[in-house]
Protein backbone atom coordinates (compact mmCIF):
# COMPACT_ATOMS: atom_id res chain seq x y z
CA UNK A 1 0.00 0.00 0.00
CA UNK A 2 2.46 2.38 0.66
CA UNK A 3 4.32 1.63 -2.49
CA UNK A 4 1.86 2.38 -4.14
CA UNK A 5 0.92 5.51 -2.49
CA UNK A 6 4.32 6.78 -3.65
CA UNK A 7 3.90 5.99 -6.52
CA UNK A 8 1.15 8.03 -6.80
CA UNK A 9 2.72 10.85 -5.18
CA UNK A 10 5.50 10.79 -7.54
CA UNK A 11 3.34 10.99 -10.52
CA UNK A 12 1.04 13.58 -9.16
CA UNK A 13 4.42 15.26 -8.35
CA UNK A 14 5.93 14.66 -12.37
CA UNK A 15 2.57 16.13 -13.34
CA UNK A 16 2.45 19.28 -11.17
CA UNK A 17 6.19 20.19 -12.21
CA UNK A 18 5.44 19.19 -16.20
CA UNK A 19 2.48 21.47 -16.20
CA UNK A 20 4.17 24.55 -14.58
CA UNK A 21 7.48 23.88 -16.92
CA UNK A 22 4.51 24.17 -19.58
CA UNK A 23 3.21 26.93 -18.70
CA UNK A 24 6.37 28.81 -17.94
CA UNK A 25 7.09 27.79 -21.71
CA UNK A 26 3.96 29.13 -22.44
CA UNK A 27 4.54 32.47 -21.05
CA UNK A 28 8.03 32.84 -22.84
CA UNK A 29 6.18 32.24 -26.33
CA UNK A 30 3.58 34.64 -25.54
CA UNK A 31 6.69 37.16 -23.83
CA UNK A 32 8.72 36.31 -27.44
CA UNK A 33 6.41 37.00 -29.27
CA UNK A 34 4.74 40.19 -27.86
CA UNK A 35 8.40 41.45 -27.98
CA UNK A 36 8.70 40.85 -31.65
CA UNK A 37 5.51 42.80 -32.56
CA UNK A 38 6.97 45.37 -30.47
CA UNK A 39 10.32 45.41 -32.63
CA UNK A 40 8.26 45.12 -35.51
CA UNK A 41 5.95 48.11 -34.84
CA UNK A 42 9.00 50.52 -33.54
CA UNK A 43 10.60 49.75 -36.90
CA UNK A 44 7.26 51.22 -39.15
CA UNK A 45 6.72 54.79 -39.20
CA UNK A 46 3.28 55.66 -38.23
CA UNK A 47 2.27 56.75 -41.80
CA UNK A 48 2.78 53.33 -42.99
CA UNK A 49 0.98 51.77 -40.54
CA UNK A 50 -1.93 53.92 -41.60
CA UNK A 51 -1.45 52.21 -45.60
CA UNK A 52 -1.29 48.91 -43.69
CA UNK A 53 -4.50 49.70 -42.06
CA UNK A 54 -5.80 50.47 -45.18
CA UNK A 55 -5.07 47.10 -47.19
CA UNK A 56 -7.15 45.35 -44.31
CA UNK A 57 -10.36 46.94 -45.37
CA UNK A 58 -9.12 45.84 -49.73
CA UNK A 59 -7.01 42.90 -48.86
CA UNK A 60 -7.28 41.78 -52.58
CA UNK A 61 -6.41 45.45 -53.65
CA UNK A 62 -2.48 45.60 -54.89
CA UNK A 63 -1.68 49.15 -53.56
CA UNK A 64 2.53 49.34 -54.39
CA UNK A 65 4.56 52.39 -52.63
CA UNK A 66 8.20 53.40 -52.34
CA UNK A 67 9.72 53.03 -49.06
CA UNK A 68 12.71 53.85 -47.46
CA UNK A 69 14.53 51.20 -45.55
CA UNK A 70 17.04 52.39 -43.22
CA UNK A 71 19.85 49.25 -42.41
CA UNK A 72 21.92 48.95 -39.38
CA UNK A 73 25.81 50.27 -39.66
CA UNK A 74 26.98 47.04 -37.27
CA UNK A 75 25.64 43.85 -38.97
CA UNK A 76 27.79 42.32 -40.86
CA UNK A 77 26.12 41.51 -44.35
CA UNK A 78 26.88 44.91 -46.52
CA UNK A 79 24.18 46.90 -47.39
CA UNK A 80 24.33 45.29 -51.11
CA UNK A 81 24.04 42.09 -49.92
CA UNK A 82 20.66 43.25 -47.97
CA UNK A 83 19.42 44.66 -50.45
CA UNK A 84 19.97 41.60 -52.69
CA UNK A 85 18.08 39.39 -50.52
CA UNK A 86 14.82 42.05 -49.81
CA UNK A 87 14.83 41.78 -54.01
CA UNK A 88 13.78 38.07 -54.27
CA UNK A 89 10.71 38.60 -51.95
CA UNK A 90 9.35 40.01 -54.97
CA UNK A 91 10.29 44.04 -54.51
CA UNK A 92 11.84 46.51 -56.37
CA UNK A 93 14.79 47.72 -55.24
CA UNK A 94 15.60 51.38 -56.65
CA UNK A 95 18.44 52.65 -54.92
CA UNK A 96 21.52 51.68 -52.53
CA UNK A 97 23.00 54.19 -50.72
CA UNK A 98 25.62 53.87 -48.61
CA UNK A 99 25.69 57.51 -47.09
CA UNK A 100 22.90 56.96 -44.47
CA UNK A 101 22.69 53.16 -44.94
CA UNK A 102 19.51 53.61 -47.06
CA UNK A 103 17.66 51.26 -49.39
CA UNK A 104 14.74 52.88 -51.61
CA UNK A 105 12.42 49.96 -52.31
CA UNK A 106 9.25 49.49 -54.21
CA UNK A 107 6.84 47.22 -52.80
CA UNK A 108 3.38 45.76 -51.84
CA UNK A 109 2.30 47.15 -48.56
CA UNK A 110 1.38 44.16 -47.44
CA UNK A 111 4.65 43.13 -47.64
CA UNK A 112 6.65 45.58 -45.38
CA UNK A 113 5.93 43.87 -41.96
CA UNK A 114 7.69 41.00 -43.28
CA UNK A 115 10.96 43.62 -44.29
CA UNK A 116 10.67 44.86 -40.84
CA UNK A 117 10.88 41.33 -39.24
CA UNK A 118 14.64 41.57 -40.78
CA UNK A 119 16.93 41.71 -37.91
CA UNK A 120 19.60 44.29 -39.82
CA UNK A 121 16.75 46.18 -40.39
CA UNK A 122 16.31 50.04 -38.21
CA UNK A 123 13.24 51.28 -39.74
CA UNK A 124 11.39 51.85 -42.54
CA UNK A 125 9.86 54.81 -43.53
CA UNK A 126 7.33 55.88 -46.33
CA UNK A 127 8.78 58.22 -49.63
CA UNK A 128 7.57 62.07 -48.32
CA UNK A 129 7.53 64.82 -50.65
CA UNK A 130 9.32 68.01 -50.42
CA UNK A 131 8.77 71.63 -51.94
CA UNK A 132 10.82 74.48 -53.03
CA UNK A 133 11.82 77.09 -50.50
CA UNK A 134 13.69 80.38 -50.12
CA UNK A 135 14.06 82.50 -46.73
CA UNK A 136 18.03 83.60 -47.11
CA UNK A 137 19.66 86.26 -49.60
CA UNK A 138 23.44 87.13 -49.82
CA UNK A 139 22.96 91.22 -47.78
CA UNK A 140 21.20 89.22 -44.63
CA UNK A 141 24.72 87.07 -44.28
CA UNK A 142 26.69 90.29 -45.38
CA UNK A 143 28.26 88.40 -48.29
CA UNK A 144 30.20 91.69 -49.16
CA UNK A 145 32.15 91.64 -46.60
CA UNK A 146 34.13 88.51 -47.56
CA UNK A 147 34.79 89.64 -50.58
CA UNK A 148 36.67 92.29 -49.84
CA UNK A 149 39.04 90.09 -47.64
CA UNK A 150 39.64 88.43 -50.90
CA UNK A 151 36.91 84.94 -49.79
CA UNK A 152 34.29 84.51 -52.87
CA UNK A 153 34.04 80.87 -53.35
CA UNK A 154 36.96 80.43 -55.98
CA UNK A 155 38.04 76.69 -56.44
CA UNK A 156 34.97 75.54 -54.12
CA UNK A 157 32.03 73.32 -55.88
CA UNK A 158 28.74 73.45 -54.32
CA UNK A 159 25.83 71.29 -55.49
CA UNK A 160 22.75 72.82 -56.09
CA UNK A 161 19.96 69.78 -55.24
CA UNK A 162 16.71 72.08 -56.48
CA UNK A 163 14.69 71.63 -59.63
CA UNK A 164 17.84 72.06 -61.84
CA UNK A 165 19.82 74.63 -63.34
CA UNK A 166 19.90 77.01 -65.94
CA UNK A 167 23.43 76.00 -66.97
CA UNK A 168 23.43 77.67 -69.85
CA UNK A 169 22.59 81.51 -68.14
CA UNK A 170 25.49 84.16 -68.16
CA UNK A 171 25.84 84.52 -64.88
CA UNK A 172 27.38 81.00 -64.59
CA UNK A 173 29.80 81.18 -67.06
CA UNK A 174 30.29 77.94 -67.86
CA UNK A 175 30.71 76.92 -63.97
CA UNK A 176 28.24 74.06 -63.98
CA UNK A 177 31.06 71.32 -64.00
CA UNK A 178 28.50 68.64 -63.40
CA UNK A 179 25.05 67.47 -63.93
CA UNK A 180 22.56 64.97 -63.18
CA UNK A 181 18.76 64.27 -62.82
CA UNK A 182 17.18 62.11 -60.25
CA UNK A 183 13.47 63.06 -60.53
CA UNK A 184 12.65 60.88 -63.50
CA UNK A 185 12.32 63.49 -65.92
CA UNK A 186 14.73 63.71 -69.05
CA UNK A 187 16.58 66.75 -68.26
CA UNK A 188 18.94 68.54 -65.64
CA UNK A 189 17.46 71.71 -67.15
CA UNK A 190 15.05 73.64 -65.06
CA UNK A 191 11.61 74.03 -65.86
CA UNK A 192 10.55 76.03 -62.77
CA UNK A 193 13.20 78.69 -61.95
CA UNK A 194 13.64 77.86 -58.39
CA UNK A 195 17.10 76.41 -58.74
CA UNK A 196 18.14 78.29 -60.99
CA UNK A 197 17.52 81.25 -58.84
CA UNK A 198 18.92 79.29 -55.74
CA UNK A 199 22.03 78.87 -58.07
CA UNK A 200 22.36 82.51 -58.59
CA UNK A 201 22.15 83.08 -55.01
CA UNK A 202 24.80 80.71 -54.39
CA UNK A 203 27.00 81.45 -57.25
CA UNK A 204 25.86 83.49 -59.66
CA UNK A 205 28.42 86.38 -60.85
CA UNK A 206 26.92 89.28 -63.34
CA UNK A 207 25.30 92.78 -62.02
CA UNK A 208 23.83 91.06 -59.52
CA UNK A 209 26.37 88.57 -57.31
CA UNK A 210 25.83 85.45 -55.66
CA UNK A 211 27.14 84.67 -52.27
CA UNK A 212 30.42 82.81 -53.62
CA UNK A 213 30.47 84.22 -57.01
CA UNK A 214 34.15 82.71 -57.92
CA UNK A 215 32.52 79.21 -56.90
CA UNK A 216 31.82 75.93 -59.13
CA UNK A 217 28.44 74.70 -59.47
CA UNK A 218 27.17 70.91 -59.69
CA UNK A 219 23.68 70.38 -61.12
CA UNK A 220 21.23 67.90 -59.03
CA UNK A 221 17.87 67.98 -60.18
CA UNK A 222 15.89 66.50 -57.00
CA UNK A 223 12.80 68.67 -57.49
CA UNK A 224 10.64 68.06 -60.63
CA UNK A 225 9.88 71.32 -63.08
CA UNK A 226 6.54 71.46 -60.80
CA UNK A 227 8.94 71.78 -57.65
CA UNK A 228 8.48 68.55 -56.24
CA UNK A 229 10.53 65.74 -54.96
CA UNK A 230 11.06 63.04 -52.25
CA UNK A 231 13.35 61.73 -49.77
CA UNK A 232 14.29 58.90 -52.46
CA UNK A 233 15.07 61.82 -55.03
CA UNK A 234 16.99 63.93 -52.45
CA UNK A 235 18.85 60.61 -50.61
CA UNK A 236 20.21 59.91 -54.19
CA UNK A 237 21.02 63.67 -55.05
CA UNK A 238 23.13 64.17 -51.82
CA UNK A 239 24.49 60.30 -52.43
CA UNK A 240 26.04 61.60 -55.98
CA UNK A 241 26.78 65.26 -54.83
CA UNK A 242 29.37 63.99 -52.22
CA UNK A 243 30.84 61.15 -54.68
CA UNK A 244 29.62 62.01 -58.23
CA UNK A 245 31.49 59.25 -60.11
CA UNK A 246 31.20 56.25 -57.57
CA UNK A 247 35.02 56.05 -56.55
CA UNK A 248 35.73 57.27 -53.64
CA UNK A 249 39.44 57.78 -54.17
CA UNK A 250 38.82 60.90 -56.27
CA UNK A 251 38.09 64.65 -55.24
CA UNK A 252 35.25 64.86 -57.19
CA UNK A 253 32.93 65.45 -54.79
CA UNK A 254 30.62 68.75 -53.91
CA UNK A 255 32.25 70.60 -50.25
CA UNK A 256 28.92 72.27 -49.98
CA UNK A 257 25.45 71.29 -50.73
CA UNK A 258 22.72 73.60 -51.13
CA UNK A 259 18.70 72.54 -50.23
CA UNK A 260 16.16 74.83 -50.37
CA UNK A 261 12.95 72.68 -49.93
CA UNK A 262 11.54 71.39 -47.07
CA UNK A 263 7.86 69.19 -45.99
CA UNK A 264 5.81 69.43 -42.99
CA UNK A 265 7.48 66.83 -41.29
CA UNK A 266 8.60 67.02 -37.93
CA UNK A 267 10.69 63.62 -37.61
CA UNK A 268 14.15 64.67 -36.11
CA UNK A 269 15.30 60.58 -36.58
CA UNK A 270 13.90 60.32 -40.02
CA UNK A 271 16.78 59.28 -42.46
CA UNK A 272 17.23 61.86 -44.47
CA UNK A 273 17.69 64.51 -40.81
CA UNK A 274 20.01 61.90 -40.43
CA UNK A 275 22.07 62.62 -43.27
């Protein structure tokens, strides 16, 4: 009898401690899992969670944006191998930039929960747009000034990343070194006049003077000829202003770049702040 009843014990005893080792398992899933949705929702800007949101109402309804993927500087794939491997699920990649550790993508929204769920992944945000802008003019920085100490730009380039430039107008004279478009449109010439004037501000030397009129000038068209862009057109512009030719072993490169645009954003982590 008392064999038995020990036997009994035991077992009660094997049962007790297997159902508490379950449930302790059970409460690491759930604690694994809650912490990956976590991760997974930190990573997702707010205004893609909103598109997300909208696909549940027209799951059947294909509804394709550009995104901006922003990859962690410490892992140890390179960002081109990344990218590579976000390609075969099925989405367009259109740029890799190494300055900010940026991939511009194309892709379903229903698909970027399943990007974010990519460890080397820091966050993905959605393509903004951006608008032409001008507050500053060369008497409210007293421009003149350096002149006459003999300072007025001569040697330096600066990029212009605006809705082109006139490269062709006198007051350049032929100091538009470099050119290239990044809007989709045909042409580095501009069909609004905003960078252009920009450009003159910056550089330009006739009756009226820029602020560096002995400078250089390198033509990014970021803005379209309505004065539009994005953070995927303006990543790429400042990408190829600081190394226009891809080898970073020449001097090529713009030592200033000038933005006048700007979007009602208010993101001071976004990746192109971050730039």
């Amino acid at each position: 009898m008392k064999s038995r009843y020990n036997f009994r014990m035991c077992m009660m005893f094997l049962i007790v401690i297997s159902m508490a080792l379950l449930l302790a398992l059970s409460v690491i899933a759930k604690s694994d899992k809650q912490e990956l949705e976590d991760n997974i929702k930190n990573k997702i800007h707010k205004d893609l969670w909103e598109e997300i949101d909208k696909t549940k109402k027209e799951p059947e309804k294909e509804n394709v944006i550009t995104i901006l993927i922003e990859v962690n500087t410490s892992d140890k794939r390179s960002i081109k191998e990344l990218a590579k491997e976000i390609g075969k699920s099925s989405i367009k990649i259109e740029g890799v930039y190494t300055l900010g550790d940026i991939i511009i993508a194309e892709v379903d929204v229903n698909k970027i929960k399943d990007i974010a769920k990519i460890d080397d992944i820091k966050s993905v945000w959605p393509d903004r747009k951006y608008y032409a802008t001008l507050e500053s003019s060369v008497p409210q920085i007293h421009a003149e000034e350096m002149w006459a100490k003999g300072f007025n730009g001569s040697g330096v380039k600066i990029a212009i990343l605006d809705t082109g430039v006139d490269s062709s107008h006198p007051i350049f004279n032929g100091r538009v070194i470099n050119e290239a478009v990044f809007t989709g449109e045909n042409s580095t010439q501009d069909g609004h006049g905003h960078g252009t004037h920009c450009a003159g501000i910056a550089a330009g030397n006739g009756d009226i003077k820029g602020v560096a009129p002995g400078a250089l000038l390198m033509n990014g068209k970021v803005l379209s000829d309505l004065g539009e862009g994005s953070d995927s057109s303006i990543i790429a512009g400042i990408n190829w202003a600081v190394n226009p030719d891809g080898n970073s072993s020449t001097e090529d490169g713009a030592e200033v770049i000038s933005m006048s645009l700007g979007g009602s954003y208010v993101d001071l982590d976004s990746p192109i702040v971050l730039l």
